[in-house]
Protein backbone atom coordinates (compact mmCIF):
# COMPACT_ATOMS: atom_id res chain seq x y z
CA UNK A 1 120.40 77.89 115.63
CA UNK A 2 124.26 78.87 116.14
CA UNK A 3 124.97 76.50 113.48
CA UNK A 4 122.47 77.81 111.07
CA UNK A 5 123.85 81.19 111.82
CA UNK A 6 127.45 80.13 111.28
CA UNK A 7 126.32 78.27 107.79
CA UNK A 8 124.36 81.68 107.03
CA UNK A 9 127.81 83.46 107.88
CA UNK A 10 129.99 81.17 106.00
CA UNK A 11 127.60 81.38 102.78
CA UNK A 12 127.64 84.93 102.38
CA UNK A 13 131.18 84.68 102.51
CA UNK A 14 131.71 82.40 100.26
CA UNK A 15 129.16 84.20 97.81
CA UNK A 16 131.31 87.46 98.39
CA UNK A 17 134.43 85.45 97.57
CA UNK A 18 133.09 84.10 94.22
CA UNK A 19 132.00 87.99 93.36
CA UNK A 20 135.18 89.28 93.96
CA UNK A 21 136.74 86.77 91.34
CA UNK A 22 134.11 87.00 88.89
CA UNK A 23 134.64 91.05 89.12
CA UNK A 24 138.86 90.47 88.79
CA UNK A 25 137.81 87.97 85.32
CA UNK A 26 135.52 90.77 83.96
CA UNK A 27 138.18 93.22 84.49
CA UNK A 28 140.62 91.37 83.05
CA UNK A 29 139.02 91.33 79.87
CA UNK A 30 136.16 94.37 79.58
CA UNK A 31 137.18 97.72 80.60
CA UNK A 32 134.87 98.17 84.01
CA UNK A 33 134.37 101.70 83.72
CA UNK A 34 133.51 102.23 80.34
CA UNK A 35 131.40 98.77 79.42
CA UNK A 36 127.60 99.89 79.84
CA UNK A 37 125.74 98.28 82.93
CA UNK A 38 123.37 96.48 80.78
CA UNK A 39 126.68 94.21 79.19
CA UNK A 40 128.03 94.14 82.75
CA UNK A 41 125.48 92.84 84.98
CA UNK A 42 124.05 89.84 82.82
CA UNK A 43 127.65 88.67 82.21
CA UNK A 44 128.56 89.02 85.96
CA UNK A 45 125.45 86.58 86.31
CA UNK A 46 126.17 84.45 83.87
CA UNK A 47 129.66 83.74 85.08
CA UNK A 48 128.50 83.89 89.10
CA UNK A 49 125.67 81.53 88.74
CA UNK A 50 127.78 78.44 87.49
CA UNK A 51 130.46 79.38 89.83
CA UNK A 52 127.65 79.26 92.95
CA UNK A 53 126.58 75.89 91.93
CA UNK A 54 130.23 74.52 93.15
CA UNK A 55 128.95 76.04 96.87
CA UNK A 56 125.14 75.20 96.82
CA UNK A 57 125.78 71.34 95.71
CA UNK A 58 127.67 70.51 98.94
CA UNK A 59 125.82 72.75 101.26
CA UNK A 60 122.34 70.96 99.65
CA UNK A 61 123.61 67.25 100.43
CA UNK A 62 124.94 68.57 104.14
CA UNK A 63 121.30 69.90 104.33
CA UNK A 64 119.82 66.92 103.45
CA UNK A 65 121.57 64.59 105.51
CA UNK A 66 119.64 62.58 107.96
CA UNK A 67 121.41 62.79 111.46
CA UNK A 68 120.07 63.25 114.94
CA UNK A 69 122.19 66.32 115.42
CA UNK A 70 121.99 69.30 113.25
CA UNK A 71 125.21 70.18 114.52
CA UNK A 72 127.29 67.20 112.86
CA UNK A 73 125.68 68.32 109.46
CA UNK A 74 128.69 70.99 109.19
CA UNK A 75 127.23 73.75 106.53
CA UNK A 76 123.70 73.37 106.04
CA UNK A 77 120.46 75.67 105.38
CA UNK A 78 117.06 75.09 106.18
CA UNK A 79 115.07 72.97 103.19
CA UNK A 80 113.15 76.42 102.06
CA UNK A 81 116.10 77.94 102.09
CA UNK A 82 118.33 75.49 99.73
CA UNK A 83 114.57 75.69 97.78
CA UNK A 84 114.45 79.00 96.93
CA UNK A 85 118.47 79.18 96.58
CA UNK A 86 118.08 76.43 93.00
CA UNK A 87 114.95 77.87 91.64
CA UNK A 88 116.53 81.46 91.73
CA UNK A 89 120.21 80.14 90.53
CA UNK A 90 117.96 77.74 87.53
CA UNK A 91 115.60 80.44 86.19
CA UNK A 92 118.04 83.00 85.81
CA UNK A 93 120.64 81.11 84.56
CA UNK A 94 117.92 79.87 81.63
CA UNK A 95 116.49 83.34 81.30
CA UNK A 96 119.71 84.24 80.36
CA UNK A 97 120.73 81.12 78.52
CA UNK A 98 117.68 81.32 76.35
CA UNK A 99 116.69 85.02 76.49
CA UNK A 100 119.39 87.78 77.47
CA UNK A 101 122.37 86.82 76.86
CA UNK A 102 121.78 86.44 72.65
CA UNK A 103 119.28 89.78 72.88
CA UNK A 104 122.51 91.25 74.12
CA UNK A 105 124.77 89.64 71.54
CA UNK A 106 123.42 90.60 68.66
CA UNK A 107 122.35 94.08 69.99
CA UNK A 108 125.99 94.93 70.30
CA UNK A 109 126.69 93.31 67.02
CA UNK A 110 124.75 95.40 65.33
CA UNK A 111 125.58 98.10 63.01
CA UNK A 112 122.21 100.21 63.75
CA UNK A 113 122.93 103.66 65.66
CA UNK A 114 119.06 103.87 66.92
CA UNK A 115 118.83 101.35 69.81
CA UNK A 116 115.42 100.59 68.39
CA UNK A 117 116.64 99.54 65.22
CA UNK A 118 119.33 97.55 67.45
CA UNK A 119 116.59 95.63 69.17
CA UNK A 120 114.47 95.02 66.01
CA UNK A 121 117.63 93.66 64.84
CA UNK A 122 118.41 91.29 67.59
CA UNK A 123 114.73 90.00 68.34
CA UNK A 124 114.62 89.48 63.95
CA UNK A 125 118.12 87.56 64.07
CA UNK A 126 117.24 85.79 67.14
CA UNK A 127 113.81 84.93 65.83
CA UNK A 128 114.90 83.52 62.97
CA UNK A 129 117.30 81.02 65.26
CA UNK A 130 114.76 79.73 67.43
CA UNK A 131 112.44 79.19 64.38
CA UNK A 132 114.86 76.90 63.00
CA UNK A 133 115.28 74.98 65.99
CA UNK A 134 111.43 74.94 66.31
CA UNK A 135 111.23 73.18 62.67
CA UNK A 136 113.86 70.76 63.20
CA UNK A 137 112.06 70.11 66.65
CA UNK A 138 108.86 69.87 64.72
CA UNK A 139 110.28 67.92 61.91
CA UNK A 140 111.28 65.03 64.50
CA UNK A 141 108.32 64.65 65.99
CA UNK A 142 106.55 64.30 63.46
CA UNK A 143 109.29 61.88 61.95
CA UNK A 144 108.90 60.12 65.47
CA UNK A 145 105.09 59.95 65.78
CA UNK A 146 105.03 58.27 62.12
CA UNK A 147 107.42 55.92 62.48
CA UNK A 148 107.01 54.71 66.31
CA UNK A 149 103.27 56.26 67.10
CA UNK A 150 102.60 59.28 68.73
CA UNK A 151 102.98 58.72 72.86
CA UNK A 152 103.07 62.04 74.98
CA UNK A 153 104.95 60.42 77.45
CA UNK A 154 107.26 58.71 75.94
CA UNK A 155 108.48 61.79 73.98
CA UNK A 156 108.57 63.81 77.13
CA UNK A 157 111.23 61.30 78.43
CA UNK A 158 112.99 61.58 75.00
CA UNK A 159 112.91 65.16 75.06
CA UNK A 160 114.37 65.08 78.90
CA UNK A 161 117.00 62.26 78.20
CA UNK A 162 117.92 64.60 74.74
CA UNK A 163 118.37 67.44 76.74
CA UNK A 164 120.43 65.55 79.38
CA UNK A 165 122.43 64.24 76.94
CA UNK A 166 123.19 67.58 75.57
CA UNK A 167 124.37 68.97 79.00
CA UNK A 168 126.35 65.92 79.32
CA UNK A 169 128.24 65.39 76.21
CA UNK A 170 129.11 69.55 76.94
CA UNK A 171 130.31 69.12 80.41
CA UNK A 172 132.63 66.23 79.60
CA UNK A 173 133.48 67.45 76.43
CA UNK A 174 134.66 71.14 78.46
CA UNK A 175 136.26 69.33 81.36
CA UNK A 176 138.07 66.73 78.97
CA UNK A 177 139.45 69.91 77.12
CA UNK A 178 140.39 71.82 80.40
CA UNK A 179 142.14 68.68 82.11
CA UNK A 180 144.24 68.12 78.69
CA UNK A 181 144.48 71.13 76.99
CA UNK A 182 145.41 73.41 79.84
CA UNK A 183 148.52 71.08 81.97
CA UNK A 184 150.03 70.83 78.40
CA UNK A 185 149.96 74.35 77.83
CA UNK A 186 151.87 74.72 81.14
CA UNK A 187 154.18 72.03 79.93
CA UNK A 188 154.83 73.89 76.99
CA UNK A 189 155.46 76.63 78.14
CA UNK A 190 157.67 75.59 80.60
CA UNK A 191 160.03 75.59 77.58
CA UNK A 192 161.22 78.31 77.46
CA UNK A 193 163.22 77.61 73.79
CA UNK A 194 160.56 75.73 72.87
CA UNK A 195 158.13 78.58 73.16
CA UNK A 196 160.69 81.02 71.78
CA UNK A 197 160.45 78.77 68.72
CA UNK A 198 156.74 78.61 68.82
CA UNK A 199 156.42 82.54 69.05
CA UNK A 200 159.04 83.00 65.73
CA UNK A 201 157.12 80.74 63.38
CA UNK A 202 153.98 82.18 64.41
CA UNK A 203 154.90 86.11 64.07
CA UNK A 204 155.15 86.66 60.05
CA UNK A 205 151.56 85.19 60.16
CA UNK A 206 150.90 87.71 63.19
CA UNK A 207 152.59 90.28 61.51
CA UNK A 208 150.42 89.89 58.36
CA UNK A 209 147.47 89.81 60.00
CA UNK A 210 147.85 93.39 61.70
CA UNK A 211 149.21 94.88 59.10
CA UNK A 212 145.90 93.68 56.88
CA UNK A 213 143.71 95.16 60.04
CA UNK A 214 146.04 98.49 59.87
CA UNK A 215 144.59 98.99 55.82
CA UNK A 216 141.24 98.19 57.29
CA UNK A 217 141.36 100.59 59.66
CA UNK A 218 142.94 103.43 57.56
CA UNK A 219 140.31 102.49 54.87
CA UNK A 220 137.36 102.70 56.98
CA UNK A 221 138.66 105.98 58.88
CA UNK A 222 139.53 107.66 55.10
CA UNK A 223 135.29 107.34 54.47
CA UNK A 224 134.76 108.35 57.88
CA UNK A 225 136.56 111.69 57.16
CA UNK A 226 135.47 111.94 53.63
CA UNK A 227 131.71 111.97 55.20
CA UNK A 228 133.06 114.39 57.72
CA UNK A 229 134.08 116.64 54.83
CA UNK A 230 130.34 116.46 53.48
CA UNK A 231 128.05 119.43 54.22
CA UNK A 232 125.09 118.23 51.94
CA UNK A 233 122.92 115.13 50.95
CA UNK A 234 122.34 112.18 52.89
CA UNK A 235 125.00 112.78 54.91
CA UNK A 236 123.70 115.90 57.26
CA UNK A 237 121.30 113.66 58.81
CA UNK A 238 124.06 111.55 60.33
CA UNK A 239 126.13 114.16 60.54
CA UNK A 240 126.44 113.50 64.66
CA UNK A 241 126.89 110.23 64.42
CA UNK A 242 129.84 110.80 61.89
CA UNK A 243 131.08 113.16 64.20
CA UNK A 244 131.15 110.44 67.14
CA UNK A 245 132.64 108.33 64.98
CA UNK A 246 135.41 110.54 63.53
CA UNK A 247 136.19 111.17 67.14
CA UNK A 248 137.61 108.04 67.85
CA UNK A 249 139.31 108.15 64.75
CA UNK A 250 143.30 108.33 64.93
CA UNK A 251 143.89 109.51 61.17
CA UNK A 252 145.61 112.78 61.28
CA UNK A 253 144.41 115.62 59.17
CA UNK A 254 147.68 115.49 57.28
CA UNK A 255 147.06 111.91 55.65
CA UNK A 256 143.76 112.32 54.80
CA UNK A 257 145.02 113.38 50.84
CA UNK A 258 148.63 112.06 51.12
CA UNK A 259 147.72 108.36 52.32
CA UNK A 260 146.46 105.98 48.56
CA UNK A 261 144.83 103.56 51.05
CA UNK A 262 142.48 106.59 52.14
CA UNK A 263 142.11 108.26 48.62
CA UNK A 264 141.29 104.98 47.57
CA UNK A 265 138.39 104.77 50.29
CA UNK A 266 137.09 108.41 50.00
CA UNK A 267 136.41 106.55 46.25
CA UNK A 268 134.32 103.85 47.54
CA UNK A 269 131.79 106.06 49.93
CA UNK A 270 128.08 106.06 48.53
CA UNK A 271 126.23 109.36 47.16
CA UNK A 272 123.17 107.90 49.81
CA UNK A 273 124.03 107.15 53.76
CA UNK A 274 121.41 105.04 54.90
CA UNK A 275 122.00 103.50 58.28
């Protein structure tokens, strides 16, 4: 018992380790406080269940050692334990493999203001995805079944070795490009001319890039104003949505009529607003 304890100890620990450093990669790319809960949690998951797997493999073959002692085991859990510990870490991981995570994707991708619409939106995009797999699936089997004879089981293994292979050819494809792709980088950069050089030939290209995005912007902020500006039509229906949006607008009152790029876009705004 005081070495299930310990194990029990060590575990939690370990699981409170991986949190902490799946928190400190979150916040090094969202902003914590402002991302909504509903991003934040299914991402944490998504990143902490992989990372558990690197603890629960070794803890599962120490658990399933056959020795005398349970002692000489080192960090184990009891069988239920390790049982319930994979189903939870599989079905959540494919829930939000298969389910979530895309809902979530194109949710936030879309342009709707209404998070109804947003949801139609996702569930129609997402729909239309898995329908396409399901008519290539379909299309192969049916392909398979005329040309070899339909056999439930054997297509069951082909299904299983297909979707092994899949996982497969990903892992080795992901570690191959970490174990190459990531030492050079630290080679190259090592070099310190060498990057110098790198960073010079690559700025004009840079610089032409974010100056394109700055036109973009001013464009798209010019027929956020010029709806702003609007008092009838269309446009008083949205009007608190244009006001949110004008909000996080930087365009200055004073370049709304000097700027071309925003003339130019107060030009381009529709008589109807439709969503």
């Amino acid at each position: 018992m005081a070495s299930s304890t310990s194990s029990y100890v060590f575990i939690i620990q370990a699981l409170v380790l991986v949190s902490i450093l799946v928190l400190l990669l979150l916040r090094h790319f969202l902003p914590l406080r402002t991302t909504p809960a509903y991003l934040i949690v299914p991402i944490f998951l998504a990143l902490a269940l992989p990372a558990s797997i690197i603890l629960l493999v070794p803890v599962d073959l120490a658990s399933s050692a056959r020795v005398e002692d349970e002692a000489s085991k080192g960090i184990w859990l009891p069988e239920r334990v390790m049982l319930v510990s994979w189903r939870i870490s599989y079905w959540l991981t494919l829930v939000l493999t298969w389910f979530i995570l895309p809902l979530l994707g194109e949710y936030v991708d879309s342009g709707f203001r209404d998070p109804k619409q947003r949801i139609l939106y996702s569930l129609r995009s997402n729909g239309r995805y898995q329908l396409i797999v399901l008519g290539c699936a379909i299309a192969g089997l049916i392909y398979i079944s005329i040309s070899k004879g339909f056999n439930f089981t054997a297509i069951k293994g082909l299904i299983m070795a297909l979707a092994y292979v899949w996982g497969l050819v990903l892992a080795i494809y992901l570690m191959g490009h970490g174990l190459v792709a990531v030492p050079r980088q630290m080679f190259r950069n090592a070099d310190l001319s060498g990057k110098l050089r790198r960073l010079q030939a690559h700025a004009p290209k840079v610089n032409e890039k974010l100056e394109d995005a700055i036109l973009n912007l001013e464009e798209l902020e010019g027929q956020v104003a010029t709806l702003k500006q609007r008092k009838t039509g269309t446009a008083r229906d949205y009007q608190d949505w244009i006001e949110e949006l004008y909000e996080t607008t930087s365009l200055p009152e004073s370049r709304i009529t000097a700027s071309p790029t925003v003339r130019d876009a107060a030009t381009k705004v529709p008589a109807v607003i439709t969503e």
